[in-house]
Protein backbone atom coordinates (compact mmCIF):
# COMPACT_ATOMS: atom_id res chain seq x y z
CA UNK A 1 7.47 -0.39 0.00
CA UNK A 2 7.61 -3.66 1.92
CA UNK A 3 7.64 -2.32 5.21
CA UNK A 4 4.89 -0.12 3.93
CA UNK A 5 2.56 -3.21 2.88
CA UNK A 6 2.75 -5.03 5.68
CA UNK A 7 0.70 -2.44 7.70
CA UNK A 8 -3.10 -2.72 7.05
CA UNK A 9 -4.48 0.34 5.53
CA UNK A 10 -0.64 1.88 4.09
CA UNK A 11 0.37 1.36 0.50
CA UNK A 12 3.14 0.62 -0.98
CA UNK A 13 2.17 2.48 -4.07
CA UNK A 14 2.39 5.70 -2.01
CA UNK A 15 6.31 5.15 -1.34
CA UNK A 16 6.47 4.56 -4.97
CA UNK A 17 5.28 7.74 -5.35
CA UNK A 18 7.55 9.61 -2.74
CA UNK A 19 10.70 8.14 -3.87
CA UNK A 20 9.79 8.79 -7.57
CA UNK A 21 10.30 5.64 -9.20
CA UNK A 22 6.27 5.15 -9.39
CA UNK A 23 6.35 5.66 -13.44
CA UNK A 24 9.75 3.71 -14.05
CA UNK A 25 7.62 0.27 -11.92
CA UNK A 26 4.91 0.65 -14.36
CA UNK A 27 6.33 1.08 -17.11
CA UNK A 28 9.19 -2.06 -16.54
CA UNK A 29 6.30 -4.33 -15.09
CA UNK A 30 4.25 -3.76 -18.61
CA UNK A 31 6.89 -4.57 -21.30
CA UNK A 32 6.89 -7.89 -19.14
CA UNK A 33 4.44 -9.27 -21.79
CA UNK A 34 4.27 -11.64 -25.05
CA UNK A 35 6.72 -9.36 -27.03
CA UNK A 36 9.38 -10.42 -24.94
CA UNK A 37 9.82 -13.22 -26.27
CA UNK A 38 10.37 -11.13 -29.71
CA UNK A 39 12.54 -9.14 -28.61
CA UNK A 40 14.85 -12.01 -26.99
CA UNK A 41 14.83 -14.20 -30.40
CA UNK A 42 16.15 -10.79 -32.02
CA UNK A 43 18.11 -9.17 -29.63
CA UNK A 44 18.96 -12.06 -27.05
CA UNK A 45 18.57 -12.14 -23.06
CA UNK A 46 21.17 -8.96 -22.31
CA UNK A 47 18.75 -6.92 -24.43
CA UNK A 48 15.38 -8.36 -23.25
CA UNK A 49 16.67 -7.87 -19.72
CA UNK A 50 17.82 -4.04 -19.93
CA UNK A 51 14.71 -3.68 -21.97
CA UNK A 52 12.65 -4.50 -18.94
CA UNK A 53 14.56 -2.52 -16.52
CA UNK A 54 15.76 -5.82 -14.62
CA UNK A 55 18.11 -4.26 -12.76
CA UNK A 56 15.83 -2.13 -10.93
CA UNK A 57 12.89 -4.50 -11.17
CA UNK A 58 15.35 -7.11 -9.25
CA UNK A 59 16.81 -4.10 -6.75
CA UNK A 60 13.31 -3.25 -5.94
CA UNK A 61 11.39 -6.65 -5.08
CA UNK A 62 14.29 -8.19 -3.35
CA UNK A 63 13.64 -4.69 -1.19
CA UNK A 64 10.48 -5.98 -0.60
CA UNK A 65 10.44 -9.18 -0.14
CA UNK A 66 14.03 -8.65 2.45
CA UNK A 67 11.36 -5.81 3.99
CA UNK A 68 8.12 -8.20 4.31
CA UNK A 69 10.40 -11.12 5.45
CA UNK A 70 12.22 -9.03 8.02
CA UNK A 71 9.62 -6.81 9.42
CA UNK A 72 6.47 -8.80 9.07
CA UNK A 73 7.22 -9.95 13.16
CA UNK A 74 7.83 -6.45 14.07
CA UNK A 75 5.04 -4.57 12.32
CA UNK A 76 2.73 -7.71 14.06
CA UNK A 77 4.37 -6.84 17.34
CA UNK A 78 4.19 -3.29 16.94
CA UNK A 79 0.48 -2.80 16.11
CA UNK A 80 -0.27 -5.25 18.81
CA UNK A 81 2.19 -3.24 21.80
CA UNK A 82 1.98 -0.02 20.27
CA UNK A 83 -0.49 0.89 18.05
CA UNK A 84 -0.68 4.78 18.61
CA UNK A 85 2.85 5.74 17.59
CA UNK A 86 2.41 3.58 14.40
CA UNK A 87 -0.59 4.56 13.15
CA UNK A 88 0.20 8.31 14.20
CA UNK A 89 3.81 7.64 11.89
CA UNK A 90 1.94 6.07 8.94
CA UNK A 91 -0.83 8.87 8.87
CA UNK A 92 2.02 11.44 8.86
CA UNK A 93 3.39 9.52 6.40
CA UNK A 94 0.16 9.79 3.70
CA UNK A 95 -0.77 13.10 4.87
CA UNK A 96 2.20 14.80 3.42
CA UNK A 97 1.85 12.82 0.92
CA UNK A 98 -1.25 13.76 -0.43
CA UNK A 99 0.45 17.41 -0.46
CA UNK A 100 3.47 15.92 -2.72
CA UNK A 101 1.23 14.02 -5.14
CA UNK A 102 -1.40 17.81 -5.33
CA UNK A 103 1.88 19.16 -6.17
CA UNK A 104 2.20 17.17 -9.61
CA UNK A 105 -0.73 18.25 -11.12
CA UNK A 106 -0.44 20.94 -13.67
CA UNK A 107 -4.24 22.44 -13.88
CA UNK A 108 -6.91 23.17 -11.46
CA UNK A 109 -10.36 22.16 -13.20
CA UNK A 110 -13.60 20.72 -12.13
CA UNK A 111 -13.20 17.40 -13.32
CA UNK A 112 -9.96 17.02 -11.83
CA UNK A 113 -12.40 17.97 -8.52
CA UNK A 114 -14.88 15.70 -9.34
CA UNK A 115 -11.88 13.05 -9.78
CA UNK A 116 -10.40 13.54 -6.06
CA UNK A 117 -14.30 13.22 -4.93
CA UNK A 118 -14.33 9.76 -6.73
CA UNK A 119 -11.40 8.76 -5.20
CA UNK A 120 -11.69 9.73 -1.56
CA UNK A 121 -15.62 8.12 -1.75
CA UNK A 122 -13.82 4.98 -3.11
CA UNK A 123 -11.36 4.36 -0.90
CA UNK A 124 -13.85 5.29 2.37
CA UNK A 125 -16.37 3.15 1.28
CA UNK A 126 -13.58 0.15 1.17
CA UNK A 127 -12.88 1.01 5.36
CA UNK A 128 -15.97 0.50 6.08
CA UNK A 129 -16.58 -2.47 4.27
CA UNK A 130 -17.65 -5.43 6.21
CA UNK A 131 -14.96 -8.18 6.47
CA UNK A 132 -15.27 -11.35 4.46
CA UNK A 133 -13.93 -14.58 5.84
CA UNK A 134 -12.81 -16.88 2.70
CA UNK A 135 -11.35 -20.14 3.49
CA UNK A 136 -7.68 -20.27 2.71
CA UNK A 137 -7.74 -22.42 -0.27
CA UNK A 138 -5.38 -22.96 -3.11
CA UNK A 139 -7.69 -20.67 -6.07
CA UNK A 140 -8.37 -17.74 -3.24
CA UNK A 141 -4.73 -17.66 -2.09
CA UNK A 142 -3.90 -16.85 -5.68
CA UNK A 143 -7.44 -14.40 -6.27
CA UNK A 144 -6.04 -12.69 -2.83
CA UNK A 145 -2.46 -12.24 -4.46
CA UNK A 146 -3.99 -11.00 -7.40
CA UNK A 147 -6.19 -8.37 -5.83
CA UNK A 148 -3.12 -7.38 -2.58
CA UNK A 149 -1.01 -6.41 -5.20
CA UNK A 150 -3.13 -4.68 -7.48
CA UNK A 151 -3.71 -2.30 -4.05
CA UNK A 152 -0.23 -2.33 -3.55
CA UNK A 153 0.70 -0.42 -6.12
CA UNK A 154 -2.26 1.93 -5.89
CA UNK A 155 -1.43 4.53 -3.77
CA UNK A 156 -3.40 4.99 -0.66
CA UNK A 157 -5.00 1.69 -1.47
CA UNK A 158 -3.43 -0.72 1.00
CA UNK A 159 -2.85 -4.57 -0.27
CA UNK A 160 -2.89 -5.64 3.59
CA UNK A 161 -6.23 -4.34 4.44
CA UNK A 162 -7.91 -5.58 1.58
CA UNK A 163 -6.33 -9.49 2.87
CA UNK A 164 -7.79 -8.32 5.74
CA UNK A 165 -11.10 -7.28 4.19
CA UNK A 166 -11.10 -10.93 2.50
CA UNK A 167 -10.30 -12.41 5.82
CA UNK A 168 -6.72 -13.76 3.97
CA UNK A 169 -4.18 -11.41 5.95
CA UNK A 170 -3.79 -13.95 8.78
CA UNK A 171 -3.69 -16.58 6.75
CA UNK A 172 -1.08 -14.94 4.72
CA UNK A 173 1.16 -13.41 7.14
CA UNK A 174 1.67 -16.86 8.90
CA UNK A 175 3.01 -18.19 5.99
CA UNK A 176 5.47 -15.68 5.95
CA UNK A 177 6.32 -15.61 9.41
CA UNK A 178 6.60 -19.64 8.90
CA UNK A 179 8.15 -19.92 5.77
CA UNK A 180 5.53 -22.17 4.08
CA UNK A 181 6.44 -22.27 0.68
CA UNK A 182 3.06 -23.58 -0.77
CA UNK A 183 1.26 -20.87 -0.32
CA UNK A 184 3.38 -18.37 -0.08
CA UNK A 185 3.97 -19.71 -4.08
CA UNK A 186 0.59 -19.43 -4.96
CA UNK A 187 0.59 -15.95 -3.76
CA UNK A 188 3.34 -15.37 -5.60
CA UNK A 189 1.35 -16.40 -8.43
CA UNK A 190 -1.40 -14.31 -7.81
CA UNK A 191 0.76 -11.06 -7.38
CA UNK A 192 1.97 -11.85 -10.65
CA UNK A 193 -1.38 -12.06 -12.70
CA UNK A 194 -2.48 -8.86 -10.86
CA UNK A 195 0.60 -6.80 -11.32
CA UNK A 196 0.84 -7.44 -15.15
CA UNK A 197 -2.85 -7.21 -15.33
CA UNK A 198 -3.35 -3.56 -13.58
CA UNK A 199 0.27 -1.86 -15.19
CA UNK A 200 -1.03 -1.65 -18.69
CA UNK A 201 -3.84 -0.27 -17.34
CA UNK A 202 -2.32 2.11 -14.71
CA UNK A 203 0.86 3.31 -17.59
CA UNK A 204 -1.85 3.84 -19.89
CA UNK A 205 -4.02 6.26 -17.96
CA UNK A 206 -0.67 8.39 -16.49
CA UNK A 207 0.24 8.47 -20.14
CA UNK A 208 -2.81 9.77 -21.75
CA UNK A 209 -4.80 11.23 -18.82
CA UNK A 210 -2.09 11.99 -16.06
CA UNK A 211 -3.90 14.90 -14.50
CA UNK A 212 -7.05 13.18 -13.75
CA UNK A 213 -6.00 9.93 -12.95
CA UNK A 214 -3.20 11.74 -10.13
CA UNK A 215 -5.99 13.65 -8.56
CA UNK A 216 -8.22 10.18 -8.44
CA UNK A 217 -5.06 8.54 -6.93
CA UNK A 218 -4.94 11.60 -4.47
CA UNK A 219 -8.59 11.16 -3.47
CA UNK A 220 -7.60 7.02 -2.45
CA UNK A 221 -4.80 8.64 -0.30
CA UNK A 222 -7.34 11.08 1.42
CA UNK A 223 -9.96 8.71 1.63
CA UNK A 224 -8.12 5.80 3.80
CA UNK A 225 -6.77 8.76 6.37
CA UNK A 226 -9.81 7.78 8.81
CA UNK A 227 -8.59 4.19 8.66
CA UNK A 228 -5.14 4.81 10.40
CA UNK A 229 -6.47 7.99 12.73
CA UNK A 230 -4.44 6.39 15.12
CA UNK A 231 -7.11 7.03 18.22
CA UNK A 232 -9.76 4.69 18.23
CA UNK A 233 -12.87 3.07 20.14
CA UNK A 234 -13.30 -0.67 19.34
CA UNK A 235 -17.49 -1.23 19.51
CA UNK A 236 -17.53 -5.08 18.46
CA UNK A 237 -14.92 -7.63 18.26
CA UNK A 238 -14.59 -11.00 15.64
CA UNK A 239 -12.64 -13.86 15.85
CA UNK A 240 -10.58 -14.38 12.72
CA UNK A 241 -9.40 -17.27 11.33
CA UNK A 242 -6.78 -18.06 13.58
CA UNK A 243 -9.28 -18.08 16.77
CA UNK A 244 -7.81 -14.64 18.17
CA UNK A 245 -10.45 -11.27 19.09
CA UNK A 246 -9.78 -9.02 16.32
CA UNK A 247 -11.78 -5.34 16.03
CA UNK A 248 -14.51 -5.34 13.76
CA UNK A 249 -16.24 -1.96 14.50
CA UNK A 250 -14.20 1.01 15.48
CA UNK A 251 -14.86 4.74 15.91
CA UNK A 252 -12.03 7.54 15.62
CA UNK A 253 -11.77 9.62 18.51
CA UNK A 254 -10.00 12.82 19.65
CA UNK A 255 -6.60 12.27 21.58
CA UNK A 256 -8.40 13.91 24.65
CA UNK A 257 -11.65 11.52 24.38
CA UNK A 258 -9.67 8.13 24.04
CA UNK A 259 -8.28 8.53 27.51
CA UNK A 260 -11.42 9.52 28.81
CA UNK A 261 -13.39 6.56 27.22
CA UNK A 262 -11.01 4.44 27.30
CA UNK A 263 -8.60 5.06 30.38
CA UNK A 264 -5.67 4.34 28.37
CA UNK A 265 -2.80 7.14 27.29
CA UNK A 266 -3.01 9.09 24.70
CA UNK A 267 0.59 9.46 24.08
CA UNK A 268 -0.17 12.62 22.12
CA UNK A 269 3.90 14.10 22.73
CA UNK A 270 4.49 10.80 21.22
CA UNK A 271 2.08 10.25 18.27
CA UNK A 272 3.22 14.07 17.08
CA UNK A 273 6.92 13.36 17.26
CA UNK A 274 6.32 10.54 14.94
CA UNK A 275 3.96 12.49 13.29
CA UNK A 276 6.81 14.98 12.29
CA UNK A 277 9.02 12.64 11.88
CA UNK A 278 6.97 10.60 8.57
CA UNK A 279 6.81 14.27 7.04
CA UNK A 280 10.28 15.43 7.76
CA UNK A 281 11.00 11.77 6.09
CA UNK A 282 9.27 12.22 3.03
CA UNK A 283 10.80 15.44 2.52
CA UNK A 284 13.55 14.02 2.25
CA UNK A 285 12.86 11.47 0.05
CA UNK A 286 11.20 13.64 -2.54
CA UNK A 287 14.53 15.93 -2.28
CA UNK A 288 16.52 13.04 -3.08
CA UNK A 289 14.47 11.95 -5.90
CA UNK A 290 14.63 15.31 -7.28
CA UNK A 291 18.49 15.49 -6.62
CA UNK A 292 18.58 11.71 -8.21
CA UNK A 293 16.59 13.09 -11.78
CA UNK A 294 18.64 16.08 -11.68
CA UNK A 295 21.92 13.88 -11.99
């Protein structure tokens, strides 16, 4: 999941969803609330603790944050050097699973139609969103925690490109590479409003209105696939708020147009390998969840 949020436009919510554990976050994240506290005057800590799920709650973000420490330099190193074989991995990686999450819904119906719609039209219209450029201050480092990780755990919403949306992603991922604490705390902070905000929310609607709110989640999956085509035309450039040329307008194009337009390789052998590879990965995944439930 960290590795997976790092990259702008890939959720972490959709490996969530692969490795089956997307239910089991929610639920632990939302009986962190006020009734703890009831339950550890009555019970104690031991209690209060398994009653939260803290063992995998604890497994899980030090996963993320060991991922996001350790990877943020080679995710920024790898979309800068080699952009086609990630993008062509990660867009694999959501295609297939768009087939696993279709998979877990139990009836065909128009409003479950009508639900995917929604989703794929809200999750485009985000791409194409013009970037914002917010200054890096204390109360939006916290409003951009907030908001990343409420798209984190969305699948096919991705936390990074909506930093990136907000013009904080720069700001954010030089803390990490740096180690500043400061705000790299009051992102922390953020995260934590957001994620206790949006799981009630989120357990609630799988609970009471799974179908429908599965085929929504599908439609965000489906709807950021133009984002990470992996061959694209940059039209217009910005400078973001470190002073570097960043793309601002971009058009997908077919593996046999880029190199024509733009006289670079298409590294189509390559791009399918990895390709095969993200779906061959999450087979395997979702086999080992099953085999893991099964147990």
């Amino acid at each position: 999941m960290g590795a997976a949020d790092v990259v702008p436009g890939v959720s972490g919510g959709t490996i969530a969803f692969i490795t089956g554990i997307y239910d089991t976050l929610l639920e632990s994240i939302r009986r962190i609330n006020p009734q703890l506290i009831s339950v550890i005057k009555h019970d104690g800590i031991k209690d209060a603790f398994e009653h939260i799920n803290g063992l995998f709650l604890i497994a899980l973000f030090s996963g993320i944050l060991t991922s996001i420490a350790t990877l943020a330099k080679l995710i920024s190193w790898l979309l800068e050097t080699h952009p086609i074989p990630l993008w062509s991995f990660f867009f694999g990686l959501i295609l297939v699973s768009v087939f696993h999450m279709l998979k877990q819904i139990e009836k065909r119906s128009l409003s479950r139609m009508i639900a995917l719609l929604l989703g794929v039209i809200f999750a485009y219209s985000i791409t194409i969103l013009q970037p914002l450029q917010l200054d890096p201050t204390s109360a939006n480092i916290v409003l951009a925690g907030a908001i990343a990780i409420s798209a984190m755990i969305l699948p096919g919403i991705s936390g990074s490109f909506i930093l990136l949306l907000i013009g904080m992603y720069a700001p954010i991922l030089g803390a990490v590479k740096s180690i500043d604490i400061t705000p790299l705390a009051l992102f922390a902070c953020g995260c934590v409003i957001g994620l206790l905000s949006l799981s009630h929310v989120l357990t609630w609607l799988l609970k009471h209105v799974r179908d429908l709110t599965l085929t929504f989640l599908t439609g965000l999956m489906l709807g950021t696939l133009p984002k990470i085509w992996p061959w694209k035309e940059t039209l217009s450039w910005r400078t973001n708020s470190s002073g570097e040329q960043v793309p601002l307008l971009e058009r997908n194009l077919s593996p046999f147009d880029f190199e024509a337009i733009t006289s670079q390789p298409a590294q189509l052998t390559v791009a399918v390998i990895l390709m095969l590879s993200a779906i061959v990965l999450v087979l395997a995944l979702e086999k080992f969840a099953a085999h893991s439930e099964s147990e």
